[in-house]
Protein backbone atom coordinates (compact mmCIF):
# COMPACT_ATOMS: atom_id res chain seq x y z
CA UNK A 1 36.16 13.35 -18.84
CA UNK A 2 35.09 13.59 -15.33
CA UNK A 3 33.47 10.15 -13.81
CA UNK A 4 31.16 9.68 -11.22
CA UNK A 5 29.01 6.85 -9.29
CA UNK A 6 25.65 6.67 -10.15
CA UNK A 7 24.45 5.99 -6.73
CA UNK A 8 26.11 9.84 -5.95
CA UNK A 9 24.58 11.42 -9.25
CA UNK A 10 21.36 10.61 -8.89
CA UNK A 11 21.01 11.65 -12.87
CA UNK A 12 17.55 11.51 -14.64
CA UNK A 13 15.90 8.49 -16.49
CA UNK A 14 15.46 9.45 -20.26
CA UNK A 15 14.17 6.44 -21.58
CA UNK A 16 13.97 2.59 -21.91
CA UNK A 17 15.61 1.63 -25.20
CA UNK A 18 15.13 -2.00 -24.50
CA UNK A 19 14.91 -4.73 -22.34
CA UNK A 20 16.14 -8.25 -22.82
CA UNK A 21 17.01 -12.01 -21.88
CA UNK A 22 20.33 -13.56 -22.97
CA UNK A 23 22.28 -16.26 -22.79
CA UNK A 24 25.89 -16.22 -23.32
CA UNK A 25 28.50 -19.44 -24.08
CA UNK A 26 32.22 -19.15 -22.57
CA UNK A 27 34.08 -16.66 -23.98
CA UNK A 28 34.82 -13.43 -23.89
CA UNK A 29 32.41 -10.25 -24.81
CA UNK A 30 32.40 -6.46 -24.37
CA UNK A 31 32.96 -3.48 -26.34
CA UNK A 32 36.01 -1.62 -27.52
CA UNK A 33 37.01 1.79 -27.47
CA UNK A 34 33.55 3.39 -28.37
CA UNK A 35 31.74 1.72 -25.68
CA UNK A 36 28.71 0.30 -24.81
CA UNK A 37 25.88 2.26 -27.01
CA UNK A 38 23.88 2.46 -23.75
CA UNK A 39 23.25 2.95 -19.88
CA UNK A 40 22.40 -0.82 -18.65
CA UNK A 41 21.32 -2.87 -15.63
CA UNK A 42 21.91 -6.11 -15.57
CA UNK A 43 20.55 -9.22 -13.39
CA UNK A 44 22.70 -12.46 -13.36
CA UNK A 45 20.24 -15.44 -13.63
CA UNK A 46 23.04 -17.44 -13.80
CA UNK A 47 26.43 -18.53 -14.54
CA UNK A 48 29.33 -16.79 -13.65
CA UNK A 49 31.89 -13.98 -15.38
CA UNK A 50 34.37 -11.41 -14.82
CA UNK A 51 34.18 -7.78 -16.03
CA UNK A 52 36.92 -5.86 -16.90
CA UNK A 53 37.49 -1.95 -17.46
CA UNK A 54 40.41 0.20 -18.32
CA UNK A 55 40.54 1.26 -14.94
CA UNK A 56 41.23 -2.20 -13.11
CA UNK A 57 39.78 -0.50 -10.03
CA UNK A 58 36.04 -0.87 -11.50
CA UNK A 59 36.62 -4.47 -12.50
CA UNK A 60 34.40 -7.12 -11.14
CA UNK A 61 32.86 -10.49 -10.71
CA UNK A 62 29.80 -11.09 -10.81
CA UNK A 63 27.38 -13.81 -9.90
CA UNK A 64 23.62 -15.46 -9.92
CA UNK A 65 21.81 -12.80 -8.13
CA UNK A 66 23.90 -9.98 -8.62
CA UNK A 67 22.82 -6.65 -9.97
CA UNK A 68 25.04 -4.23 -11.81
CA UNK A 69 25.50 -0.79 -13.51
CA UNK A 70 26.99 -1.13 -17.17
CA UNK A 71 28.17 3.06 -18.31
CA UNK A 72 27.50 4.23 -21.68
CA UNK A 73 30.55 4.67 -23.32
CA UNK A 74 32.54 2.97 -21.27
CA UNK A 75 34.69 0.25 -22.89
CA UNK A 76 35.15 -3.29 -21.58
CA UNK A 77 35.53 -7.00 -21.80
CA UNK A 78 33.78 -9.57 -20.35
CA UNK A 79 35.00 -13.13 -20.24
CA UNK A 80 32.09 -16.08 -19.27
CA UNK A 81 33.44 -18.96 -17.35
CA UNK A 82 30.74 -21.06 -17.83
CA UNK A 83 28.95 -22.41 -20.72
CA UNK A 84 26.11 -21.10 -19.50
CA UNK A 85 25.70 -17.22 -18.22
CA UNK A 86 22.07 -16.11 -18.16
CA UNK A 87 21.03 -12.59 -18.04
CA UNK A 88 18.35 -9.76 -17.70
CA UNK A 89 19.45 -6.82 -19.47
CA UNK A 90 17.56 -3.24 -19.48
CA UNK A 91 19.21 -1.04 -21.82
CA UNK A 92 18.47 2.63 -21.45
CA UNK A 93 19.56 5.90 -21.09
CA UNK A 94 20.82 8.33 -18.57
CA UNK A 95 20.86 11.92 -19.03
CA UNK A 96 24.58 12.27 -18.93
CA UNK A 97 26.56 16.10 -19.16
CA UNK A 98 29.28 16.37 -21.88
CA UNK A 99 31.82 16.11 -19.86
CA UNK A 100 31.39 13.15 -17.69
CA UNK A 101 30.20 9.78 -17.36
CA UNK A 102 29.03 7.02 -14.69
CA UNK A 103 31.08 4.72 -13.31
CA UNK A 104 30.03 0.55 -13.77
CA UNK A 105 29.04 -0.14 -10.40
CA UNK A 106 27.97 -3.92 -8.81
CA UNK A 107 25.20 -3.40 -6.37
CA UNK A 108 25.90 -4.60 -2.47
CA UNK A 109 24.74 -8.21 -1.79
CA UNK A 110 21.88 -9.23 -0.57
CA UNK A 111 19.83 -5.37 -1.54
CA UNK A 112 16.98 -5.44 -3.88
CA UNK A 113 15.29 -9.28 -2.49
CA UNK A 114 12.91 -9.01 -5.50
CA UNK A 115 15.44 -7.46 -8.03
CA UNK A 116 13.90 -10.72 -10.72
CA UNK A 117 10.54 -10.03 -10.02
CA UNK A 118 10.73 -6.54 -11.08
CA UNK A 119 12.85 -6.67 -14.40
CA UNK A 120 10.55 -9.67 -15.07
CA UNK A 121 7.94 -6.74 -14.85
CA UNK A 122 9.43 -4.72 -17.32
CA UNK A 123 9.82 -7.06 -19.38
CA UNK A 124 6.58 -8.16 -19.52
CA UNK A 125 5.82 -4.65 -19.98
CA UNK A 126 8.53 -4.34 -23.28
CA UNK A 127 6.69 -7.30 -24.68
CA UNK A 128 2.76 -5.93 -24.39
CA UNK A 129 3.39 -2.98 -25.68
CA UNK A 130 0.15 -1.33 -24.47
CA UNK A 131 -0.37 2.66 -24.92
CA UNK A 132 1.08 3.25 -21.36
CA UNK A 133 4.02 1.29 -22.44
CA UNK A 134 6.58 4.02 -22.07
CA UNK A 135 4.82 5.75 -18.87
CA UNK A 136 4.99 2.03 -17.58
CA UNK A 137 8.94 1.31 -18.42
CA UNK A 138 9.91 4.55 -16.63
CA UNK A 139 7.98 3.76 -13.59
CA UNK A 140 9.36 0.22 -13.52
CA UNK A 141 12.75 1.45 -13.91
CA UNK A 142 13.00 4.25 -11.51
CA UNK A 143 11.75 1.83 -9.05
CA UNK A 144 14.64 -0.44 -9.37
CA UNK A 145 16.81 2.44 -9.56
CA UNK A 146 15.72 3.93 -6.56
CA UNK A 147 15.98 0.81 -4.11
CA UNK A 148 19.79 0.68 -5.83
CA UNK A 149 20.44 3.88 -4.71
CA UNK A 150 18.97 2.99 -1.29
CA UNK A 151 20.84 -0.09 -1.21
CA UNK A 152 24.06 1.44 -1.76
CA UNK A 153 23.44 4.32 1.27
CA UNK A 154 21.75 1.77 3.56
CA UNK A 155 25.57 -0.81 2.73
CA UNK A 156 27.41 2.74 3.94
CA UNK A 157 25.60 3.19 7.51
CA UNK A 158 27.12 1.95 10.69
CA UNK A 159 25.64 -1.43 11.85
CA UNK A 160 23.48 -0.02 14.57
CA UNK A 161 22.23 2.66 12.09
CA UNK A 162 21.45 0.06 9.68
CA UNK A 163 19.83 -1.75 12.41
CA UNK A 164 17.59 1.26 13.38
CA UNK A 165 16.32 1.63 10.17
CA UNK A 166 15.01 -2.23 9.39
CA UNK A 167 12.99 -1.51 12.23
CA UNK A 168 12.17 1.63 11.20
CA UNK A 169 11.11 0.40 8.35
CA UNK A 170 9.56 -2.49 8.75
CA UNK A 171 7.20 -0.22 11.96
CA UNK A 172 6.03 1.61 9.00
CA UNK A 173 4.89 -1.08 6.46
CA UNK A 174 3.40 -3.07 9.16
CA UNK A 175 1.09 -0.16 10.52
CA UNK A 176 0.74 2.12 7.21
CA UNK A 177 -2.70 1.75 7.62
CA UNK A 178 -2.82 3.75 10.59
CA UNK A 179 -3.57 7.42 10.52
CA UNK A 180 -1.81 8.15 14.11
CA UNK A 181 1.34 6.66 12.60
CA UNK A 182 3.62 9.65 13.10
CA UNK A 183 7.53 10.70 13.43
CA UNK A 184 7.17 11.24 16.84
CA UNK A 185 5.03 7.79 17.09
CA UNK A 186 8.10 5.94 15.33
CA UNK A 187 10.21 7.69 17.13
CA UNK A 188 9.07 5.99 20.56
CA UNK A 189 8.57 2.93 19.47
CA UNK A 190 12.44 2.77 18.59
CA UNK A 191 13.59 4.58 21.52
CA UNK A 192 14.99 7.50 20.03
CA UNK A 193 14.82 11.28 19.31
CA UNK A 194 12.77 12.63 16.57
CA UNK A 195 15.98 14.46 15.53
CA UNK A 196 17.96 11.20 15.52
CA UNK A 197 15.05 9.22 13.82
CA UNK A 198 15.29 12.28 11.08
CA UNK A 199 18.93 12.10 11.31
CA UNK A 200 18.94 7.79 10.43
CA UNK A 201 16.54 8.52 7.71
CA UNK A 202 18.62 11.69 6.03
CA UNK A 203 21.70 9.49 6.29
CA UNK A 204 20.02 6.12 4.84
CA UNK A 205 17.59 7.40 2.09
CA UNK A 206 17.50 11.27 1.83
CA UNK A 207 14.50 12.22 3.51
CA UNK A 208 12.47 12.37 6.12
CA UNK A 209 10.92 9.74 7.60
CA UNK A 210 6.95 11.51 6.49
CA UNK A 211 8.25 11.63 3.24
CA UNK A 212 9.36 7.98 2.98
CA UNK A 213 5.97 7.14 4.72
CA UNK A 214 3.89 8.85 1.82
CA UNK A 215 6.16 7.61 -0.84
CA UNK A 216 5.17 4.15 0.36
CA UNK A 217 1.75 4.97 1.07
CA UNK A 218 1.48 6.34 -2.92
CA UNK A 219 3.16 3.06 -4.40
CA UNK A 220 0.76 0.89 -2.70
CA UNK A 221 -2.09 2.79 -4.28
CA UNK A 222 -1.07 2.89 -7.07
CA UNK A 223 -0.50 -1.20 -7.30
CA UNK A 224 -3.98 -1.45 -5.73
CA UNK A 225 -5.55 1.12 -8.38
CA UNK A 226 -3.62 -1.06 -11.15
CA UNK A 227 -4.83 -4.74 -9.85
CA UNK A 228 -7.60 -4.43 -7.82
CA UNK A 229 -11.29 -3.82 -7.79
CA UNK A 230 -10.86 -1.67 -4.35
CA UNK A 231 -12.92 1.62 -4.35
CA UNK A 232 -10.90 4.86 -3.55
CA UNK A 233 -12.56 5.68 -0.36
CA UNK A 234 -11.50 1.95 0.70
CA UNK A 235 -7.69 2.38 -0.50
CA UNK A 236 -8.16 6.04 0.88
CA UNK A 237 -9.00 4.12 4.64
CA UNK A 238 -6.90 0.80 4.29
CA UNK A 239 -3.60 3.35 3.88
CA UNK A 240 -4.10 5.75 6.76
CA UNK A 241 -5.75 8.89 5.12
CA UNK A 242 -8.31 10.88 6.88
CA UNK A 243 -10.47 10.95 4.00
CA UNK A 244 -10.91 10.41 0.08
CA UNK A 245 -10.26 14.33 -0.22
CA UNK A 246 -6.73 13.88 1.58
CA UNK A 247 -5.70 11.03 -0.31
CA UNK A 248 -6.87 12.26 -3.39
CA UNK A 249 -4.50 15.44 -2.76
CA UNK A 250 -1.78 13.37 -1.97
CA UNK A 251 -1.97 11.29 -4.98
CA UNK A 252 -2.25 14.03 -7.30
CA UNK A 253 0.51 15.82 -5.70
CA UNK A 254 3.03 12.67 -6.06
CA UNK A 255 1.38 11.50 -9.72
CA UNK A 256 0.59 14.52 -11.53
CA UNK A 257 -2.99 12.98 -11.80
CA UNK A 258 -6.26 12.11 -9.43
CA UNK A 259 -6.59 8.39 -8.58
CA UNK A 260 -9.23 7.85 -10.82
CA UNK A 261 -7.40 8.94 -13.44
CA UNK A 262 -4.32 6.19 -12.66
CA UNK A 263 -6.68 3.95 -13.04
CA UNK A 264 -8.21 4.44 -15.89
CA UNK A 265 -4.99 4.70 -17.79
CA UNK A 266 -3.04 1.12 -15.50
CA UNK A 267 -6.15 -0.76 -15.60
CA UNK A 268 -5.42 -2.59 -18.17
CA UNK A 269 -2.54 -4.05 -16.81
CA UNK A 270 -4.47 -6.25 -14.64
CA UNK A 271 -5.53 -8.23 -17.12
C-alpha cells in the first residue's frame, strides 16, 4: 500500500463522523492491526504522550498545544505519561484511493495560534445540531485543514521567504478594506517584483497572492453575514469591493450561493 503525507495529498473532506473531548489516565492506548476506524485530528489540551507506529520513523511526542494527523487504518500505540492527558479529537473521513493511505503527521510548532478556538467551534457545532450542522462541520474542518497545510509549506520556506510572507500577509489583513490594494501595490510596499511576490506566494500557499486576498476577503464575510447585523452594501464597502454587484459575484462564485442567501441559512448561529 502506497503512503503519503497529507499536507502533499491535499485529499477531499468526506465527512465529520464525530467530534470529541477526552481524558486519558497513564497507560498505554492505540489500535492493533486493523487500525484506527477513522481519519483524526487531534489537539493536546494537556498532558503529555508518545505515539508509536510500525514504522518508527512516524513515531512521535506530543505535547499541550500540539496538533496532529491520526491515518485511518493505520495501527499504533500510544502510551500516556501522565495521569492526566486531555484531548480534542475530530474524527472523520478522508477520501482515501484503494491503494494508499496518509501518513500520521504532527503539525510544526507554533502554526495554527487559534488551533483551540476553532475545534472548540466544531464542537459546539457537533453538540447544536442545527439543520446546517453538516454544511457547518465541513466548513469548520476544512478551515483547520487548510491553515495545516499552510503551516506545513510556510515551516519548508527559507527564513527570508518566510519572512516576506508575514509581511505579506499581515499588509493584506491590515488594509483589506482597501479597493487599490493590488499585487503590484504589495509588491512595493515589500520591495520586490511582482514575479517574486507571485513566486513567495506559489511556494508558501499555492496561489497567487489575488487569490489569497479574495479567499480572505470571502471568510470575513461570511463571519460578518453569520454574527452580525451589517447590511451587504456595508460588508460589500468595509472589504474593498467596488460595489454590492461585485461582491455579490464574488461571493457567489466562492460559496455556490448570493450573500443573502448565507445568511439566511448561518444566521442562526449567532444566537
Amino acid at each position: 500500500m502506497k503512503k503519503l503525507s497529507v499536507s502533499e495529498a491535499k485529499p477531499r473532506i468526506l465527512g465529520v463522523e464525530s467530534v470529541i473531548e477526552t481524558t486519558l489516565s497513564q497507560g498505554v492506548y492505540g489500535y492493533g492491526e486493523e487500525g484506527r476506524p477513522d481519519d483524526g485530528l487531534l489537539y493536546v489540551l494537556a498532558g503529555e504522550a508518545h505515539y508509536t507506529f510500525e514504522d518508527p520513523a512516524l513515531d512521535m511526542d506530543v505535547h499541550p498545544g500540539g496538533l496532529f494527523y491520526l491515518g485511518r487504518r493505520m495501527a499504533y500505540a500510544c502510551r500516556v505519561f501522565r495521569r492526566e492527558f486531555r484531548l480534542l479529537i475530530i474524527n472523520f473521513r478522508f477520501e482515501t484511493p484503494e491503494d494508499c493511505c496518509f501518513l500520521s503527521e504532527l503539525l510544526p510548532t507554533g502554526a495554527l495560534r487559534n488551533r483551540e478556538t476553532q475545534f472548540r467551534d466544531l464542537l459546539s457545532v457537533r453538540q447544536m445540531k442545527h439543520p446546517a450542522c453538516e454544511q457547518e462541520s465541513l466548513s469548520l474542518l476544512y478551515r483547520i485543514y487548510a491553515g495545516w497545510i499552510n503551516a506545513v509549506a510556510e515551516a519548508a520556506l527559507p527564513p527570508a521567504s518566510k519572512r516576506r510572507m508575514e509581511e505579506a500577509l499581515r499588509y493584506m489583513h491590515e488594509h483589506i478594506g482597501e479597493e487599490t490594494l493590488t499585487a503590484a501595490r504589495l509588491a512595493a510596499a515589500l520591495h520586490l517584483s511582482e514575479a517574486q511576490l507571485r513566486r513567495n506566494f506559489n511556494a508558501a500557499l499555492g496561489i497567487s497572492p489575488m487569490r489569497y486576498l479574495q479567499t480572505i476577503r470571502i471568510e470575513q464575510a461570511k463571519e460578518r453575514l453569520s454574527y452580525s447585523n451589517d447590511s451587504v452594501t456595508s460588508i460589500a464597502e468595509s472589504l474593498g469591493y467596488s460595489g454590492v454587484y461585485h461582491f455579490s459575484h464574488a461571493f457567489r462564485k466562492e460559496t455556490g450561493s448570493s450573500p443573502s442567501e448565507y445568511r439566511a441559512l448561518h444566521r442562526m448561529t449567532a444566537y
